[in-house]
Protein backbone atom coordinates (compact mmCIF):
# COMPACT_ATOMS: atom_id res chain seq x y z
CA UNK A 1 -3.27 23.94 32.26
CA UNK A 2 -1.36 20.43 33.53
CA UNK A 3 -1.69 19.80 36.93
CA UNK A 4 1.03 21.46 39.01
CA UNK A 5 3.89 18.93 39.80
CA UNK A 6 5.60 18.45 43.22
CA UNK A 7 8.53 17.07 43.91
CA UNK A 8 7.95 16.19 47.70
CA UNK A 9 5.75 13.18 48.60
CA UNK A 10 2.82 12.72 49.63
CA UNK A 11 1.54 11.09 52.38
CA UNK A 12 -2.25 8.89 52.55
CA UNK A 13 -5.12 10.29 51.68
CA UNK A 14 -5.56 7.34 49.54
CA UNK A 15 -9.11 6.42 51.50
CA UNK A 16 -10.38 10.53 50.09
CA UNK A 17 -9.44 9.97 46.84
CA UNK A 18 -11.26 6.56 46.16
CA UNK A 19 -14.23 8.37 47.57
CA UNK A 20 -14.29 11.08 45.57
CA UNK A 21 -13.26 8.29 42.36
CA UNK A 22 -16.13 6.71 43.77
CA UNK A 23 -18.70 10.14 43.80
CA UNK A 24 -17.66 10.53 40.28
CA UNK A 25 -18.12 7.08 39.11
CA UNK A 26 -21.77 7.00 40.69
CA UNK A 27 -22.59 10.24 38.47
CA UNK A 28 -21.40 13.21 40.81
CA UNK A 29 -20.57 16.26 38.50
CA UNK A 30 -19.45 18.82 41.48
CA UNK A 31 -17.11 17.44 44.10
CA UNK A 32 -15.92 19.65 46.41
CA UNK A 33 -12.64 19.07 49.19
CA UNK A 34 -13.63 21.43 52.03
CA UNK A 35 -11.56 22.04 54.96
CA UNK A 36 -9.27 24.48 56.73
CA UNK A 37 -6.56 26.61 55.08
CA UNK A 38 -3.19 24.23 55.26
CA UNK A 39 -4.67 21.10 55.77
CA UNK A 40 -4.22 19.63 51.83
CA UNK A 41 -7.02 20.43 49.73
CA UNK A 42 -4.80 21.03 46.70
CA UNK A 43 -2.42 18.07 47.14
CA UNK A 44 -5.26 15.75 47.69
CA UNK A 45 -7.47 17.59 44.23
CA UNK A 46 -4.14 17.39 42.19
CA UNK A 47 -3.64 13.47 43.36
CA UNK A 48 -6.66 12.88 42.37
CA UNK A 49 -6.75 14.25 39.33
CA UNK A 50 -3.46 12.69 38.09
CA UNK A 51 -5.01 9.24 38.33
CA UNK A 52 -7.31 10.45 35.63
CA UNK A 53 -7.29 10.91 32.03
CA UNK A 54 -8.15 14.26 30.55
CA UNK A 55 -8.03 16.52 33.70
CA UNK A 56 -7.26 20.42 34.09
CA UNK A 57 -6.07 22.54 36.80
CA UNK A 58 -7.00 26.48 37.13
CA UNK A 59 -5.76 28.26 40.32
CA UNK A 60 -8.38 30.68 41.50
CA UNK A 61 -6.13 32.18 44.38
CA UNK A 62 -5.67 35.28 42.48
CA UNK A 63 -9.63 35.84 41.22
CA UNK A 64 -11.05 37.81 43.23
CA UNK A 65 -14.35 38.21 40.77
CA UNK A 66 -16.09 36.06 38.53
CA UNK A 67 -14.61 37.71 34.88
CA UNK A 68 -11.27 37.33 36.93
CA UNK A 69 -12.38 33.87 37.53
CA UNK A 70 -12.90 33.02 33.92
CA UNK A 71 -10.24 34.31 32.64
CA UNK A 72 -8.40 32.25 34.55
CA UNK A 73 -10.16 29.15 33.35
CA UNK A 74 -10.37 30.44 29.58
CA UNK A 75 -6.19 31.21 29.75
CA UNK A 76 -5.55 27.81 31.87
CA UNK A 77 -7.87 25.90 29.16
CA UNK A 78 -6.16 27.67 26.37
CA UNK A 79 -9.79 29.15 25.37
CA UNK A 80 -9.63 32.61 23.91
CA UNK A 81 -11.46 35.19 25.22
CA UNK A 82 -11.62 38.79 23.31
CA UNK A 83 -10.46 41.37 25.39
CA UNK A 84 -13.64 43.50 25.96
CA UNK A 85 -15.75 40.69 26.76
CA UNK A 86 -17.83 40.33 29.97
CA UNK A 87 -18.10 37.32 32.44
CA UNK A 88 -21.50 36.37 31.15
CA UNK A 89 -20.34 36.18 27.86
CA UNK A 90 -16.94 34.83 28.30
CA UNK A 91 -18.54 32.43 30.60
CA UNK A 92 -20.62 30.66 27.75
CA UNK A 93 -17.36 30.67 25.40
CA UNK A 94 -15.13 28.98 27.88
CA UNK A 95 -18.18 26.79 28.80
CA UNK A 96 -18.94 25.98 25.03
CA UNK A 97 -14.41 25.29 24.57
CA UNK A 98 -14.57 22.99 27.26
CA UNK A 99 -18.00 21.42 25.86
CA UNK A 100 -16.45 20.08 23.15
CA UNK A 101 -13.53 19.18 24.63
CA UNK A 102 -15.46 17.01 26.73
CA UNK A 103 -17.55 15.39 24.57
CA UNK A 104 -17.85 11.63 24.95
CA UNK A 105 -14.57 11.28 26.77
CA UNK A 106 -15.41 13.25 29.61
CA UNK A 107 -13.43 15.94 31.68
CA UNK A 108 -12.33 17.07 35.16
CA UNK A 109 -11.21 20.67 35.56
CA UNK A 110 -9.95 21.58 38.82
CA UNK A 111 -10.61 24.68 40.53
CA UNK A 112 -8.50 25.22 43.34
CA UNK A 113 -9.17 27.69 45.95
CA UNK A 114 -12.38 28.69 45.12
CA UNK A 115 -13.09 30.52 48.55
CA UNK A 116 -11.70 33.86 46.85
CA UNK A 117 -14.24 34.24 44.78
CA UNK A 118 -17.44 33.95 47.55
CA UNK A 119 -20.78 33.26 45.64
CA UNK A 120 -19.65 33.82 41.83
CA UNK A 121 -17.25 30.12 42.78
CA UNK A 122 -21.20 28.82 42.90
CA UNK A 123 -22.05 30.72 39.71
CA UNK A 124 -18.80 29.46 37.49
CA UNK A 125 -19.39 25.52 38.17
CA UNK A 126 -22.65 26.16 37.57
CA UNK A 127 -22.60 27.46 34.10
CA UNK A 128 -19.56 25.46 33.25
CA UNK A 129 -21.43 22.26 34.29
CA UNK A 130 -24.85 23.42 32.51
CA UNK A 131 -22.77 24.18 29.61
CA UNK A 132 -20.72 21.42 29.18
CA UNK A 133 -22.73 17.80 30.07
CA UNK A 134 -19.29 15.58 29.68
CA UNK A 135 -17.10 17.80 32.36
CA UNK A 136 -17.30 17.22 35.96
CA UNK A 137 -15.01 19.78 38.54
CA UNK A 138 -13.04 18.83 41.70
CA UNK A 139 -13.26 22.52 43.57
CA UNK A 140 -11.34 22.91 46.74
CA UNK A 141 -12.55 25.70 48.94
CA UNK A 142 -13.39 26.38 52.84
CA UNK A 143 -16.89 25.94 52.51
CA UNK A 144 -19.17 24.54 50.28
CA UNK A 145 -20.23 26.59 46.89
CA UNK A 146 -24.03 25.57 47.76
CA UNK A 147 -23.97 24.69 43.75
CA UNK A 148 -26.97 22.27 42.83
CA UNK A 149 -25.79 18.42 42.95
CA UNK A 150 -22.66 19.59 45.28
CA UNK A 151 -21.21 16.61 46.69
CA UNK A 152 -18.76 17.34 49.29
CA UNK A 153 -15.85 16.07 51.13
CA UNK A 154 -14.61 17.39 54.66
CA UNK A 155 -11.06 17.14 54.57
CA UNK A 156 -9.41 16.57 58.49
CA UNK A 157 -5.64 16.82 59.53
CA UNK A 158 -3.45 13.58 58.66
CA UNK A 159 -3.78 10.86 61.24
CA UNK A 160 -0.77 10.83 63.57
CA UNK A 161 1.27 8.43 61.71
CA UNK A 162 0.75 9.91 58.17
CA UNK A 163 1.61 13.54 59.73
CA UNK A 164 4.88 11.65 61.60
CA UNK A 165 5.71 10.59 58.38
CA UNK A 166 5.28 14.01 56.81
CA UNK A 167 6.79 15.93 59.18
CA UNK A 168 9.98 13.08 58.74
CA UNK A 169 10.09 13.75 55.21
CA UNK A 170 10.14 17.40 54.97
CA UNK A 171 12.59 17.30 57.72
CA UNK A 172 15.09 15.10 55.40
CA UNK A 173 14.64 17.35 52.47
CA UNK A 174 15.10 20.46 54.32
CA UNK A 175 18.29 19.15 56.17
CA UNK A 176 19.42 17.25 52.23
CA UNK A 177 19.86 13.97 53.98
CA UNK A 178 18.90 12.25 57.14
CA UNK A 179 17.69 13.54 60.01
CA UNK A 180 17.45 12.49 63.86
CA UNK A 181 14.20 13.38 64.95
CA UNK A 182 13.04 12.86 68.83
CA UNK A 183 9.81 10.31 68.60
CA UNK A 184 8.82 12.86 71.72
């Protein structure tokens, strides 16, 4: 699937994503944004992924298992899966799809909200990344996966004059037009 587009702007960040351009570029295969619900995992995972060539988005919010889960990724990676089959199994199909879709150019498949799933989140980039050597995954989640090589990055609020600036912005677009805001 494309990466979701948003119309609103958005606001710094810009020191995260050349660290986790950086992770990547030093061989990192499993980046994961970790913070609280709210805060910007997503915008800061889809940002960074729109800098980059080849890269995937699959929304986990709804999965709630891991054959949910790679479903999710076979339908957002346009990889068919037969009906009947199981997560192990569609797990090494989607995992071989993306394999060769990765080959030589390399990959990034994003898999937002990965806290939904608890452990299998760990089990899905795991086979996905032992299955396909050229594909590397942003993940944004609460915690950690605790997947082997996980590199991750703690995501804090907006610094007071990036948040100001947000918080100007929405205003503007909710009101259509300028707004007087109290610097109080």
């Amino acid at each position: 699937m494309g990466l979701p587009r948003d119309e609103t702007a958005f606001f710094g960040r810009e020191r995260e994503i050349s660290e986790i351009e950086r992770r990547f570029e030093a061989g990192a295969r499993l980046v994961t944004i970790v913070g609280l619900g709210g805060v910007g995992k997503t915008r800061l995972a889809v940002a960074t992924a729109a800098r980059r060539k080849g890269a995937l988005y699959v929304p986990l919010g709804g999965a709630r298992s891991l054959e949910a889960a790679v479903r999710e990724v076979a339908a957002a990676t346009r990889v068919p899966l037969r009906a009947e089959s199981q997560a192990r199994a569609g797990l090494g199909t989607v995992g071989a799809a993306l394999s060769k879709k990765a080959a030589g150019k390399g990959l990034l498949l994003v898999l937002d909200n990965t806290e939904q799933l608890g452990p299998a989140a760990r089990e899905l980039a795991s086979a996905l990344l032992d299955e396909a050597k050229d594909l590397a995954i942003l993940a944004t989640a609460r915690e950690p996966l605790g997947a082997r090589g996980e590199e991750k990055i703690v995501l804090a609020p907006l610094e007071e004059g990036e948040a100001v600036a947000l918080l100007r912005d929405r205003a503007r677009a909710a009101a259509g037009g300028d707004v007087e805001i109290d610097e109080a």
